[in-house]
PDB file of N, CA and C in Angstrom:
ATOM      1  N   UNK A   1       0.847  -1.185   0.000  1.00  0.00           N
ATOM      2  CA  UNK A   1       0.000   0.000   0.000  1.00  0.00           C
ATOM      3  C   UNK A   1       0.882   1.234   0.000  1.00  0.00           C
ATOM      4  N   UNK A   2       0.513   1.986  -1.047  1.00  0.00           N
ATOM      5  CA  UNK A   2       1.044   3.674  -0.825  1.00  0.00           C
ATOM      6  C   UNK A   2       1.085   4.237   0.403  1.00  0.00           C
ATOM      7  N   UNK A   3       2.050   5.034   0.643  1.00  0.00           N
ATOM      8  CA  UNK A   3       1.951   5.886   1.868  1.00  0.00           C
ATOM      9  C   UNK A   3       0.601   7.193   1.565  1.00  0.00           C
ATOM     10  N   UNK A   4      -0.286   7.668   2.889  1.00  0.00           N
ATOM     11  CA  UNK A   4      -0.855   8.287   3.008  1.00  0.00           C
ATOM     12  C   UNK A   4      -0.364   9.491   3.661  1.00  0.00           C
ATOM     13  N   UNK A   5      -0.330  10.801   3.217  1.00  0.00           N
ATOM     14  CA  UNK A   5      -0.234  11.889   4.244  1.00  0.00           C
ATOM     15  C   UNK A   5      -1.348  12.285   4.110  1.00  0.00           C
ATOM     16  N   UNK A   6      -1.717  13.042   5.649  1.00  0.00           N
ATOM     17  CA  UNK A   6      -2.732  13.963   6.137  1.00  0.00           C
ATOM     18  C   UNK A   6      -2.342  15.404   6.110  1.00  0.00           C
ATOM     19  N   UNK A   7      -3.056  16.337   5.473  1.00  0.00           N
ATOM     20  CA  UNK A   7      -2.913  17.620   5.216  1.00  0.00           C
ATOM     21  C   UNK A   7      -4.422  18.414   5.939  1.00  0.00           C
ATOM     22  N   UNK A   8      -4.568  18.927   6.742  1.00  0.00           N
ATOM     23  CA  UNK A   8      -5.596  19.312   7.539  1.00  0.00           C
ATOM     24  C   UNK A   8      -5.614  20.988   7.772  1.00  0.00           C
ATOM     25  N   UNK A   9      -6.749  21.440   6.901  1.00  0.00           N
ATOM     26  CA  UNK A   9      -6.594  22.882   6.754  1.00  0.00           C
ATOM     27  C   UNK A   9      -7.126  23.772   7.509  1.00  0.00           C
ATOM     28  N   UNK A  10      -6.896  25.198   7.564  1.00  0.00           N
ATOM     29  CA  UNK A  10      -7.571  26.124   8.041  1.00  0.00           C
ATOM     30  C   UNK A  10      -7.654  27.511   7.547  1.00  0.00           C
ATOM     31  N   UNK A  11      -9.205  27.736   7.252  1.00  0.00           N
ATOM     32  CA  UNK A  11      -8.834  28.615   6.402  1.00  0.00           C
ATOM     33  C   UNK A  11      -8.879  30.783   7.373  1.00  0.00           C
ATOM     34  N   UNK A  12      -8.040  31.588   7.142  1.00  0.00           N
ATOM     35  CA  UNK A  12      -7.384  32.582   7.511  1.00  0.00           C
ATOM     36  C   UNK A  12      -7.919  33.681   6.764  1.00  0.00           C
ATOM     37  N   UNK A  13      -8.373  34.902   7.810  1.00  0.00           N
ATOM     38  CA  UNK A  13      -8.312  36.115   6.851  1.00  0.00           C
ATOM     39  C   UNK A  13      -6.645  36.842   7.091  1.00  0.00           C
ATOM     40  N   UNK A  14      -6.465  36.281   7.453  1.00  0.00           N
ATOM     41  CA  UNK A  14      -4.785  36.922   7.639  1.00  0.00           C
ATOM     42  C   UNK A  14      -3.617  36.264   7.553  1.00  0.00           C
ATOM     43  N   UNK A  15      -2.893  36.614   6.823  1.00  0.00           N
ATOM     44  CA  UNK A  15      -1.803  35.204   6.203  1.00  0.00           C
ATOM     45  C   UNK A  15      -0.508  35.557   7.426  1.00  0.00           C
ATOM     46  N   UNK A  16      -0.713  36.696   7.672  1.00  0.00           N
ATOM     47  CA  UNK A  16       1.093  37.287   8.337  1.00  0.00           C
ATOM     48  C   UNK A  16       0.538  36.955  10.351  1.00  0.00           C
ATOM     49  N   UNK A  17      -0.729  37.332  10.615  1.00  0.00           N
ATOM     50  CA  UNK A  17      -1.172  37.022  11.552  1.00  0.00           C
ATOM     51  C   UNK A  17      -1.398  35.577  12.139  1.00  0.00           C
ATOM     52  N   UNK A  18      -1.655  34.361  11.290  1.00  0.00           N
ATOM     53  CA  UNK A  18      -1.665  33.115  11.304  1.00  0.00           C
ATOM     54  C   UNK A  18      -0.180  32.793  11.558  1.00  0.00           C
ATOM     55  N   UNK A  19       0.254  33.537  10.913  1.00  0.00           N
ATOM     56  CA  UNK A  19       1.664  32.536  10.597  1.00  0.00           C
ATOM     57  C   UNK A  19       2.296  32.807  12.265  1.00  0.00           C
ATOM     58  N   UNK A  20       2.472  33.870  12.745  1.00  0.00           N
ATOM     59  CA  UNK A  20       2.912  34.296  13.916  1.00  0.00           C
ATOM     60  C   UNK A  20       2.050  33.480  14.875  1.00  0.00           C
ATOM     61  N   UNK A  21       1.151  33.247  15.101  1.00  0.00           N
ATOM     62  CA  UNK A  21       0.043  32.830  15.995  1.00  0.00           C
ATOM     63  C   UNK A  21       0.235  31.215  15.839  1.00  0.00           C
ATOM     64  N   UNK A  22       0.797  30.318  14.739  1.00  0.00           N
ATOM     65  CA  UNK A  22       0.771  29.183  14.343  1.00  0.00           C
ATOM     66  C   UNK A  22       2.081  29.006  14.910  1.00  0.00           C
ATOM     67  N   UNK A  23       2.850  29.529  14.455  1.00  0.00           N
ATOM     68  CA  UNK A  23       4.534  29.266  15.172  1.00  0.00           C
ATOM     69  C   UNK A  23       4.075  28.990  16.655  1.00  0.00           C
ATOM     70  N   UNK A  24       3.945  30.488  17.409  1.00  0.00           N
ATOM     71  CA  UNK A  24       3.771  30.243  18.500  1.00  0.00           C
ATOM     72  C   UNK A  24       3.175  29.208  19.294  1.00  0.00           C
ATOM     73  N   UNK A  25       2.030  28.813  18.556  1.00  0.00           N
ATOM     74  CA  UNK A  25       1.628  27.616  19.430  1.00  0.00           C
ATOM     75  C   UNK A  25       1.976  26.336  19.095  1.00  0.00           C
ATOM     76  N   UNK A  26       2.392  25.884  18.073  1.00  0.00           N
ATOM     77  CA  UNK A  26       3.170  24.669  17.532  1.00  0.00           C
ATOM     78  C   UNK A  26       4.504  25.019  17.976  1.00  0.00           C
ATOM     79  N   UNK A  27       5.041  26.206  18.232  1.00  0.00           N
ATOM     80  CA  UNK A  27       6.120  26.200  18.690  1.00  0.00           C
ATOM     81  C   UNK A  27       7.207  25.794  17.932  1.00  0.00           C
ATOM     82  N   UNK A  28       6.958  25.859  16.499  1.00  0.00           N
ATOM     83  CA  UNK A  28       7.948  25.787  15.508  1.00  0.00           C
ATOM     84  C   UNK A  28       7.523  26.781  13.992  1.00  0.00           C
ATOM     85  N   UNK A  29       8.252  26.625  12.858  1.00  0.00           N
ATOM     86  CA  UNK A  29       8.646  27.878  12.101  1.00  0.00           C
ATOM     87  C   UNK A  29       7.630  26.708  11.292  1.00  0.00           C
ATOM     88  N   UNK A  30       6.958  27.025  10.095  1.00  0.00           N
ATOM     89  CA  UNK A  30       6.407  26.298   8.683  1.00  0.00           C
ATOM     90  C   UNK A  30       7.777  25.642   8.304  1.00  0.00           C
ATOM     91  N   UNK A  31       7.199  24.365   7.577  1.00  0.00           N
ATOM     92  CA  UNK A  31       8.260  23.801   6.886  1.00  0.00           C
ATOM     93  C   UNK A  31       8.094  23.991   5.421  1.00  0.00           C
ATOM     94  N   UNK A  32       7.167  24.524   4.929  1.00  0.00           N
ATOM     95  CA  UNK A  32       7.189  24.963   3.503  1.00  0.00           C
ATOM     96  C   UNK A  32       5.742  25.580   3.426  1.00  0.00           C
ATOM     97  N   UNK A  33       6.077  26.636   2.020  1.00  0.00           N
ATOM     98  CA  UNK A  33       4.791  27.492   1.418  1.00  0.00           C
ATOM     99  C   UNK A  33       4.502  27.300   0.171  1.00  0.00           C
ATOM    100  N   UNK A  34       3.924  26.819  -0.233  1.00  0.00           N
ATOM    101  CA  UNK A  34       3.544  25.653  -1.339  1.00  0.00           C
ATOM    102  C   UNK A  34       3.361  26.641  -2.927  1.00  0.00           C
ATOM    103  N   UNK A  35       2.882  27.970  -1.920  1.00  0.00           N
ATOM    104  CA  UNK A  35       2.248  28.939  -2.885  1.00  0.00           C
ATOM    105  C   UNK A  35       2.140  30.341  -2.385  1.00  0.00           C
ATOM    106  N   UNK A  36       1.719  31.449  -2.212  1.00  0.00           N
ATOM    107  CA  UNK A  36       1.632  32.832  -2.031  1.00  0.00           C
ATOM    108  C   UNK A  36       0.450  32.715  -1.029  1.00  0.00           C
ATOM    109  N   UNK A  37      -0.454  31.812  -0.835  1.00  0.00           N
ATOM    110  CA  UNK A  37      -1.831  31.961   0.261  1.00  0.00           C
ATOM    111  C   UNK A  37      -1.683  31.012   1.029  1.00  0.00           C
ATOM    112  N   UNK A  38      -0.448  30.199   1.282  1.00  0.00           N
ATOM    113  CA  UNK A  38      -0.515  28.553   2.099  1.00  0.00           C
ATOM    114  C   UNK A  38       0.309  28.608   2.926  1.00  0.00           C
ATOM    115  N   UNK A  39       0.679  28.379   4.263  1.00  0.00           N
ATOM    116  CA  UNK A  39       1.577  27.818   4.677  1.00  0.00           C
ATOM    117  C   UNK A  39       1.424  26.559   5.593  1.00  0.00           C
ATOM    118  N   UNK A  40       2.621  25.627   5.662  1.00  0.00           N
ATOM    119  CA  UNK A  40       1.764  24.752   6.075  1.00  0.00           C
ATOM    120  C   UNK A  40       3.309  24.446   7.497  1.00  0.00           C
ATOM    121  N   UNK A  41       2.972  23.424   8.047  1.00  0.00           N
ATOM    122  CA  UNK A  41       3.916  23.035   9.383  1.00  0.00           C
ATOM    123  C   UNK A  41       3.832  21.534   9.546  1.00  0.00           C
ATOM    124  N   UNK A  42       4.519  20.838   9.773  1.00  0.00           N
ATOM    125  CA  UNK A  42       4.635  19.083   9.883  1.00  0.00           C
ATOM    126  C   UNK A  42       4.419  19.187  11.384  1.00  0.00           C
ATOM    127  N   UNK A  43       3.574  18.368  11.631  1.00  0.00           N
ATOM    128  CA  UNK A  43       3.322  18.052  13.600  1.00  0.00           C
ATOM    129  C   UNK A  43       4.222  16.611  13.079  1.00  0.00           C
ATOM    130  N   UNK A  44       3.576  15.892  12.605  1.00  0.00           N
ATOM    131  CA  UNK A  44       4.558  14.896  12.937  1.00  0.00           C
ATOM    132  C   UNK A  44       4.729  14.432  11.282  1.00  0.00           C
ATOM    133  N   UNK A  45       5.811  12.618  11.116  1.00  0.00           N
ATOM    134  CA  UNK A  45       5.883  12.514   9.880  1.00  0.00           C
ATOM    135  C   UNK A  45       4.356  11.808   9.307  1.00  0.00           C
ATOM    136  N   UNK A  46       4.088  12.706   7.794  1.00  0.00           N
ATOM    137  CA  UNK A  46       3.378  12.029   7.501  1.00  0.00           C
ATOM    138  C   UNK A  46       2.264  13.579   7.299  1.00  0.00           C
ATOM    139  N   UNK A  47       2.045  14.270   8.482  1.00  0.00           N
ATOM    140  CA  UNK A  47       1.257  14.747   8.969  1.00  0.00           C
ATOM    141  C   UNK A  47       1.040  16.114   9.280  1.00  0.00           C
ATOM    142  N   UNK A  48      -0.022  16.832   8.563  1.00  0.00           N
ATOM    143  CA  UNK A  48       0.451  18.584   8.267  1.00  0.00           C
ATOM    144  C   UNK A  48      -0.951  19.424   8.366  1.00  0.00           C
ATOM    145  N   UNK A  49      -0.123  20.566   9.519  1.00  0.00           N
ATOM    146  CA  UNK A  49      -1.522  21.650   9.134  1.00  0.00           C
ATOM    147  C   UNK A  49      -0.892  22.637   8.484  1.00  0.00           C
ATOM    148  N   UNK A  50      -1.871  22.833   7.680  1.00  0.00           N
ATOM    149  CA  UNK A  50      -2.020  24.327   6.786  1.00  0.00           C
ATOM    150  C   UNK A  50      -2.927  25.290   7.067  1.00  0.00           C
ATOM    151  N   UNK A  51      -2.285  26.872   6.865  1.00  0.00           N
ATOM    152  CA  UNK A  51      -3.364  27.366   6.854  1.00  0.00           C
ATOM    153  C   UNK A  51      -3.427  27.992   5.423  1.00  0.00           C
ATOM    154  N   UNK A  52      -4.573  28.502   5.250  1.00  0.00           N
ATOM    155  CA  UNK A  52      -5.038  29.397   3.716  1.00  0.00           C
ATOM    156  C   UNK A  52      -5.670  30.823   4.178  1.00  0.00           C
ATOM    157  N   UNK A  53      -5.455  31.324   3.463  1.00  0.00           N
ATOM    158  CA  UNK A  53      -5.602  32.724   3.009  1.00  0.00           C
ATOM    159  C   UNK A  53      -6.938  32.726   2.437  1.00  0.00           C
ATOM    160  N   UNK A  54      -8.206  32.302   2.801  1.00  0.00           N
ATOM    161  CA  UNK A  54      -9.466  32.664   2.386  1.00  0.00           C
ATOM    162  C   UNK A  54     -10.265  33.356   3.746  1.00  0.00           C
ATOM    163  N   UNK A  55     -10.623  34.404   3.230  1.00  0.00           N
ATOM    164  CA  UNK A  55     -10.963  34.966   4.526  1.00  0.00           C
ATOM    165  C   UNK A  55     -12.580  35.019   4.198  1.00  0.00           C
ATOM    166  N   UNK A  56     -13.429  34.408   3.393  1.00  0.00           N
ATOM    167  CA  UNK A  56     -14.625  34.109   3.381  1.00  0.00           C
ATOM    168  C   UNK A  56     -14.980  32.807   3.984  1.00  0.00           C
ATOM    169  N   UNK A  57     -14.510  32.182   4.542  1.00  0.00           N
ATOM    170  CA  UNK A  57     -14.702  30.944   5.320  1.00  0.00           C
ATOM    171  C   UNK A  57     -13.789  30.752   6.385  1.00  0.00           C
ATOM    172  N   UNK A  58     -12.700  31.690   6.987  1.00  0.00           N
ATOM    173  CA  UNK A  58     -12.437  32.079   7.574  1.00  0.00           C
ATOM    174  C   UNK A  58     -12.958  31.981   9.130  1.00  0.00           C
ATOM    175  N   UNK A  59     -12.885  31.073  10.255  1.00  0.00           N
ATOM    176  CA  UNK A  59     -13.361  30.992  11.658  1.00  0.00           C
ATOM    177  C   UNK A  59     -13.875  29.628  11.829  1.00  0.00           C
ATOM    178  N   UNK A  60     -14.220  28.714  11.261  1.00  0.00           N
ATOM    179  CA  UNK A  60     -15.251  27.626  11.174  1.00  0.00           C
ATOM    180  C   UNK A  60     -14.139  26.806  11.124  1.00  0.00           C
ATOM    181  N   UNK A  61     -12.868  26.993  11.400  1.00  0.00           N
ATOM    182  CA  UNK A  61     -12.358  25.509  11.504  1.00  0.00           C
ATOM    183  C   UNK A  61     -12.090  24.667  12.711  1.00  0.00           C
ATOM    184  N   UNK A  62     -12.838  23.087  13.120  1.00  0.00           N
ATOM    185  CA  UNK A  62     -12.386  22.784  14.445  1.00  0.00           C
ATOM    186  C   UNK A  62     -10.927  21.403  14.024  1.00  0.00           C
ATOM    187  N   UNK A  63      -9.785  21.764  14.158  1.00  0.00           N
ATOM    188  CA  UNK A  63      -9.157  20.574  14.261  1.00  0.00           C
ATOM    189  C   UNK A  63      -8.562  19.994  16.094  1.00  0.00           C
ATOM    190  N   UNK A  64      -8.352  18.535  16.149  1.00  0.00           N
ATOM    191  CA  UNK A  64      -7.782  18.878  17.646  1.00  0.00           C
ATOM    192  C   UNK A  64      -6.729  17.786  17.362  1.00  0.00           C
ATOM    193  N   UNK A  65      -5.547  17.912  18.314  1.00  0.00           N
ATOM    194  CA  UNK A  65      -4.237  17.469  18.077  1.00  0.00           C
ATOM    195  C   UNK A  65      -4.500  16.363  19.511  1.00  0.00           C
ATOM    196  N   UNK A  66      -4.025  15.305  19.435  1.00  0.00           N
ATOM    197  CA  UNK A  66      -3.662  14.417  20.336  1.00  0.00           C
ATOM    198  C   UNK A  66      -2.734  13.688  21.243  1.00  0.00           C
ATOM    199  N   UNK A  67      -2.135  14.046  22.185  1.00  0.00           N
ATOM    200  CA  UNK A  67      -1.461  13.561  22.981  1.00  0.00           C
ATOM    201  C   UNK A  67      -1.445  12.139  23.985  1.00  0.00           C
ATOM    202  N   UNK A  68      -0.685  10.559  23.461  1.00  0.00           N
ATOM    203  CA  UNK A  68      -1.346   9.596  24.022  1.00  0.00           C
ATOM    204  C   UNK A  68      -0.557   9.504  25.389  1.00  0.00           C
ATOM    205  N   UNK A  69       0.388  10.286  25.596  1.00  0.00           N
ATOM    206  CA  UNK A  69       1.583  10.687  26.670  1.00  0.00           C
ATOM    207  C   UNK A  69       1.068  11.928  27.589  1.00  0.00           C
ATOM    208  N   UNK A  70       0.882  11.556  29.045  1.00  0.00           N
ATOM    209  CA  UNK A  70       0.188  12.088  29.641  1.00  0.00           C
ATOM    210  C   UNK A  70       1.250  13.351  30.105  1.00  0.00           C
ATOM    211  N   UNK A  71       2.385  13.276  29.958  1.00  0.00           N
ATOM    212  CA  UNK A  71       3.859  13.647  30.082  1.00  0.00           C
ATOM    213  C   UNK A  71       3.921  15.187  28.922  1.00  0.00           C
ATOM    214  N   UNK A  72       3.874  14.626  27.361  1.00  0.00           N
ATOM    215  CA  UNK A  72       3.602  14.970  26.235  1.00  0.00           C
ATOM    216  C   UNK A  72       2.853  16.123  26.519  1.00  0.00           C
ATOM    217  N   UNK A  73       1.633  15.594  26.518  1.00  0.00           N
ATOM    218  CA  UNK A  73       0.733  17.120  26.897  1.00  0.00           C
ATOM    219  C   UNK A  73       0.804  17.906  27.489  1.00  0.00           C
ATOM    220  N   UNK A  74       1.331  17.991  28.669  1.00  0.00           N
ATOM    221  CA  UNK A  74       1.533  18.661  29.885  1.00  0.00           C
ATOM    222  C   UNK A  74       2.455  19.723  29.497  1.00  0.00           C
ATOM    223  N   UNK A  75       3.838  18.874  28.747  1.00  0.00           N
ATOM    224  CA  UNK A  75       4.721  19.954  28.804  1.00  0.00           C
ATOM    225  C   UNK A  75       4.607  20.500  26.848  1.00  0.00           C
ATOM    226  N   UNK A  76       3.677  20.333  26.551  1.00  0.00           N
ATOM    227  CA  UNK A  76       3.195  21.293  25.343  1.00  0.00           C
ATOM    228  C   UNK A  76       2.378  22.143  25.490  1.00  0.00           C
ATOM    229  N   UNK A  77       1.366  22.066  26.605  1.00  0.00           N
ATOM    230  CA  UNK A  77       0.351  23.483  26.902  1.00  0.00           C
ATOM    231  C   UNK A  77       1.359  24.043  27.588  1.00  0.00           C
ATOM    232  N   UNK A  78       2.416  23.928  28.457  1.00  0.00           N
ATOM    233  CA  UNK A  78       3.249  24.795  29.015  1.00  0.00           C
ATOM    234  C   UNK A  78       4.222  25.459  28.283  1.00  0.00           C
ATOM    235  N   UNK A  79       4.686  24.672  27.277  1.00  0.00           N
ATOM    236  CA  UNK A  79       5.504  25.077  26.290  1.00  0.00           C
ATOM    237  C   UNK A  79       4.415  26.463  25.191  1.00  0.00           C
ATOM    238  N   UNK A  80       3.196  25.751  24.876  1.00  0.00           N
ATOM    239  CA  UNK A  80       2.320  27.443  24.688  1.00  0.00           C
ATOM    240  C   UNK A  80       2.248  28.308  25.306  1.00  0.00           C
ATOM    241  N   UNK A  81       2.135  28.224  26.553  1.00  0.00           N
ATOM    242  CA  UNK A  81       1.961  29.560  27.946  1.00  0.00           C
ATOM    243  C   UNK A  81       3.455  30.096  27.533  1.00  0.00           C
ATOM    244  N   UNK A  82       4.271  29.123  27.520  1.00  0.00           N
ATOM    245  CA  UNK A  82       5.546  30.466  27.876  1.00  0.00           C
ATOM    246  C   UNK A  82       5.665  31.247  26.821  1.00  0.00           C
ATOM    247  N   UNK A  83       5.179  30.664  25.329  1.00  0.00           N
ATOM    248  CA  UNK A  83       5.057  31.717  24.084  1.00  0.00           C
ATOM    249  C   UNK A  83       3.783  32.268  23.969  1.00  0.00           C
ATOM    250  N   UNK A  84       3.114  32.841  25.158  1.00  0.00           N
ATOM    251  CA  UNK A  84       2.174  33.574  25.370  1.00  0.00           C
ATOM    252  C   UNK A  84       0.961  33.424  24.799  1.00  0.00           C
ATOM    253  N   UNK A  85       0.433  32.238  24.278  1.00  0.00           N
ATOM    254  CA  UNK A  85      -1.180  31.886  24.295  1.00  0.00           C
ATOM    255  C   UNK A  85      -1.529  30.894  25.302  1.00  0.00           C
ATOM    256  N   UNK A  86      -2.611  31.169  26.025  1.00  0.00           N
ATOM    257  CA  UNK A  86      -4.047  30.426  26.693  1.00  0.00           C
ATOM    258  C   UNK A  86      -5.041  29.987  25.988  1.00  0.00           C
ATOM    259  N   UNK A  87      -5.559  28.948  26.711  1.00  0.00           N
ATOM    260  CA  UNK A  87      -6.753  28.010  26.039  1.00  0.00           C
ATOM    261  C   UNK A  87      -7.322  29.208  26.288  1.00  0.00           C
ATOM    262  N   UNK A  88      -8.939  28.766  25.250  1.00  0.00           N
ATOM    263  CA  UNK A  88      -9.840  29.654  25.605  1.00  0.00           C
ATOM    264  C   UNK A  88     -10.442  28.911  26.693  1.00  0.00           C
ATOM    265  N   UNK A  89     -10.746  27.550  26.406  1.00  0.00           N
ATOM    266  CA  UNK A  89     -11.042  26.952  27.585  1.00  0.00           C
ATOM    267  C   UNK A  89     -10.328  25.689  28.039  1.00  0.00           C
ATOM    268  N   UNK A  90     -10.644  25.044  28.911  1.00  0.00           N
ATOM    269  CA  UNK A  90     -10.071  23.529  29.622  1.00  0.00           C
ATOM    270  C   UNK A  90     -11.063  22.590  30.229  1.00  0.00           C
ATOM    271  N   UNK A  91     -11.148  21.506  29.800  1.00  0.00           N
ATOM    272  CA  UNK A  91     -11.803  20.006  30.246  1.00  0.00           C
ATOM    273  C   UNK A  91     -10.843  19.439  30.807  1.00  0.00           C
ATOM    274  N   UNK A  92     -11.926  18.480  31.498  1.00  0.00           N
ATOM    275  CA  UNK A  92     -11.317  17.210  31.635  1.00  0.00           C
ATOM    276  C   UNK A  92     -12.437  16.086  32.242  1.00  0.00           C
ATOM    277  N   UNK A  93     -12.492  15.199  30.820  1.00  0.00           N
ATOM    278  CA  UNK A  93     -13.663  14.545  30.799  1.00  0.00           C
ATOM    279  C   UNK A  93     -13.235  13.413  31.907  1.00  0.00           C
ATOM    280  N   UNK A  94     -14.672  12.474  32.397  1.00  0.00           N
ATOM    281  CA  UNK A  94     -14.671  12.003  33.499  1.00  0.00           C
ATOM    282  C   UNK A  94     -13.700  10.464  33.572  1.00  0.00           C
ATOM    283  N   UNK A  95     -13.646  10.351  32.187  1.00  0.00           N
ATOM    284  CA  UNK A  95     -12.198   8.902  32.148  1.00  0.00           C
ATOM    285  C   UNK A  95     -10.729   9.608  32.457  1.00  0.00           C
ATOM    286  N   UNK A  96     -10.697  11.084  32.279  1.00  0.00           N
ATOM    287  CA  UNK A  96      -9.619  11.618  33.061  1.00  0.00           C
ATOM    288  C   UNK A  96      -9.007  12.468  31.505  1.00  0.00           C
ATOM    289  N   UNK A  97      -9.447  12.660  30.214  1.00  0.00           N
ATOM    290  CA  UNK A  97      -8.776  12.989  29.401  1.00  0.00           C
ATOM    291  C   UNK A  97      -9.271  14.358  28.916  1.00  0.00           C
ATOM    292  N   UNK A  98      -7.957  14.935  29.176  1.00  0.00           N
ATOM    293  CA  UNK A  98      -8.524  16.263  28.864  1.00  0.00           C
ATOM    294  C   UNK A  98      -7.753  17.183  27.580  1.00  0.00           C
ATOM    295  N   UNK A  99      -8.761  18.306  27.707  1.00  0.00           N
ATOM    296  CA  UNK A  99      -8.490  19.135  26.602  1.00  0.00           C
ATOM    297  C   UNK A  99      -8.717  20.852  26.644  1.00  0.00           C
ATOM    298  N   UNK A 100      -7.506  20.967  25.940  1.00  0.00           N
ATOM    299  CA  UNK A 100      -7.361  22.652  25.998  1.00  0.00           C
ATOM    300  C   UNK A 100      -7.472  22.554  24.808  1.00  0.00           C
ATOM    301  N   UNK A 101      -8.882  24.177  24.209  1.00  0.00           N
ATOM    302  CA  UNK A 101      -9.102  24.488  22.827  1.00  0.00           C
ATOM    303  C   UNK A 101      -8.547  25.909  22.972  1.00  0.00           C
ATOM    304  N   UNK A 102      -7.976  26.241  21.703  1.00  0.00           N
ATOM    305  CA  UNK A 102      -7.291  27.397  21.434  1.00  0.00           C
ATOM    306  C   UNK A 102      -7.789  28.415  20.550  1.00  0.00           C
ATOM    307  N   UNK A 103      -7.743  29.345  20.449  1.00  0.00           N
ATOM    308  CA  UNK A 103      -8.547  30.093  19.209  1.00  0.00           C
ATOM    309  C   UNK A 103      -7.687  31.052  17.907  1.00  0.00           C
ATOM    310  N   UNK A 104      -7.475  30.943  17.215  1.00  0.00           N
ATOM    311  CA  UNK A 104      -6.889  31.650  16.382  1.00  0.00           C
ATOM    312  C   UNK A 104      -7.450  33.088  16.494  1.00  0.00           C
ATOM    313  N   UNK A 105      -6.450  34.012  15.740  1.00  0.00           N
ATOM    314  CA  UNK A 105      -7.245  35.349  15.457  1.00  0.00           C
ATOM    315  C   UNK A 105      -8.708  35.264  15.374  1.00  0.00           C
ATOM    316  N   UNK A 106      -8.775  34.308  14.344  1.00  0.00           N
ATOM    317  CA  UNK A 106      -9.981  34.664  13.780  1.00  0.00           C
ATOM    318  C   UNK A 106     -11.149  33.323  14.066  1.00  0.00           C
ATOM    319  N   UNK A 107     -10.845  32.669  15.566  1.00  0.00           N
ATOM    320  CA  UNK A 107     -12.337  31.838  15.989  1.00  0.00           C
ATOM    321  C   UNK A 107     -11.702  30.604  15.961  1.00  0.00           C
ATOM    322  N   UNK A 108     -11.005  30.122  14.456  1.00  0.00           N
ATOM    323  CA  UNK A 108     -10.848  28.945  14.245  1.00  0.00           C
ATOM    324  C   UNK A 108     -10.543  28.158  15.478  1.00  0.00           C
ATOM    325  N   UNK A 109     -10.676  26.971  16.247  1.00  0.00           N
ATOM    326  CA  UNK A 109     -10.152  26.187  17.188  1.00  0.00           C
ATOM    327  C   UNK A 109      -9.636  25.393  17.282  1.00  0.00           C
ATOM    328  N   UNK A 110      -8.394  25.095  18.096  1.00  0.00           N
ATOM    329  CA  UNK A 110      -7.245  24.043  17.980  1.00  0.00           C
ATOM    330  C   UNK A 110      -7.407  23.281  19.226  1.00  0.00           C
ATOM    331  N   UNK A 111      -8.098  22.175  19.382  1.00  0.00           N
ATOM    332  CA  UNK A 111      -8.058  21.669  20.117  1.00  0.00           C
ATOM    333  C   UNK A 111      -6.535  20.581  21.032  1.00  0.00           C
ATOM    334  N   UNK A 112      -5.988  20.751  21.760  1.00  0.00           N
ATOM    335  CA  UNK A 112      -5.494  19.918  22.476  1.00  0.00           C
ATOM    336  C   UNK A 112      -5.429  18.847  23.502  1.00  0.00           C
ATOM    337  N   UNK A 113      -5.532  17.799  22.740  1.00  0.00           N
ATOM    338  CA  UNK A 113      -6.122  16.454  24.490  1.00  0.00           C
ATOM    339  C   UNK A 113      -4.636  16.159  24.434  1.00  0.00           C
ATOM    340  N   UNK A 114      -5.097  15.293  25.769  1.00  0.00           N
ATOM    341  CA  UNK A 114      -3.996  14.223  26.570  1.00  0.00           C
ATOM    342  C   UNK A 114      -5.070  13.233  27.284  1.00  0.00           C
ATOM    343  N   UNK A 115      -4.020  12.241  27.054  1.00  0.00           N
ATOM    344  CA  UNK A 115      -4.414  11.012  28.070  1.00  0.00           C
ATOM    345  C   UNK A 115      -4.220  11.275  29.083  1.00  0.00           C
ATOM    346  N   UNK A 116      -5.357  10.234  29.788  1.00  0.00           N
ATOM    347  CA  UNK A 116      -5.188  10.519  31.378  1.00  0.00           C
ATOM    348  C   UNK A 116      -3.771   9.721  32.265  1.00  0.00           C
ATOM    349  N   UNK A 117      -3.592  10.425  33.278  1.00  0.00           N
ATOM    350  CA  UNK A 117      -2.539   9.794  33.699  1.00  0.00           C
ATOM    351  C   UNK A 117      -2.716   8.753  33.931  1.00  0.00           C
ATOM    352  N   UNK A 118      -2.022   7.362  34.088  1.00  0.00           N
ATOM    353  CA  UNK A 118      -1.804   6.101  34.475  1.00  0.00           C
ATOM    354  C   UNK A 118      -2.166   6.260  36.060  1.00  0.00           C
ATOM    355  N   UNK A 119      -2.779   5.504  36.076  1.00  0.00           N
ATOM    356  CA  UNK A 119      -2.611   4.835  37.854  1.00  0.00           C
ATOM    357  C   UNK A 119      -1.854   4.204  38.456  1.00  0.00           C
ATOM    358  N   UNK A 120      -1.350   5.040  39.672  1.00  0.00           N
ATOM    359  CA  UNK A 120      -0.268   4.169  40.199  1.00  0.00           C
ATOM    360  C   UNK A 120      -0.150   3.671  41.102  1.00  0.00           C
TER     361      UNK A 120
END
C-alpha cells in the first residue's frame, strides 16, 4: 500500500497574523509554502496543518491534536503559555482525558487532548 499523508486545513483572513500565531503555538517555524496563500507546518511525519488565506470561510475551523503521553501534553500546553497563548477553555472529561481548545485570530479552534494519567 502507498503511503498516506494527512494535510488538515484552516482557512485565515490573515496570512502574516496566522503565521505568527501558528509558530507560537506549535512552537515551531512552517516547513514549507507551497504557494503565495498557504503555509503549512509538519506536527509529525506524515502529517500537516495548513493554513489558507481565504478569509470568506475564515473561523469555522475545528481541528484537535492528540497527545497519548500524559507527560507529552503537559509539557506542550506549558511550552504554549511560555510563548504567550491560553486556552480559551479547559476540560477534563470524566475517564480523566482532557483538553485545551485554542482560538486563532480569527475563531478557528485548535483543540489539544492528553491522556489521562496512568494509575499508580
Amino acid at each position: 500500500m502507498s503511503q498516506i499523508d494527512l494535510f488538515a486545513g484552516i482557512c485565515v483572513s490573515d496570512l502574516d497574523a496566522a503565521k505568527d500565531w501558528y509558530a507560537r503555538l506549535l512552537g515551531t517555524d512552517e516547513v514549507f509554502r507551497p504557494n503565495d496563500t498557504e503555509i503549512v507546518w509538519e506536527l509529525a511525519e506524515h502529517r500537516f496543518l495548513y493554513v489558507e488565506l481565504k478569509p470568506e470561510h475564515a473561523g469555522h475551523a475545528m481541528q484537535t491534536l492528540f497527545f497519548d503521553d500524559f507527560d507529552d501534553f503537559d509539557a506542550f500546553v506549558a511550552g504554549v503559555s511560555a510563548r504567550g497563548i491560553e486556552p480559551a477553555t479547559r476540560e477534563t472529561y470524566e475517564n480523566g482525558v482532557r483538553k485545551h481548545t485554542y482560538r486563532d485570530p480569527d475563531g478557528n479552534e485548535i483543540g489539544i487532548g492528553g491522556a489521562p494519567a496512568e494509575a499508580t
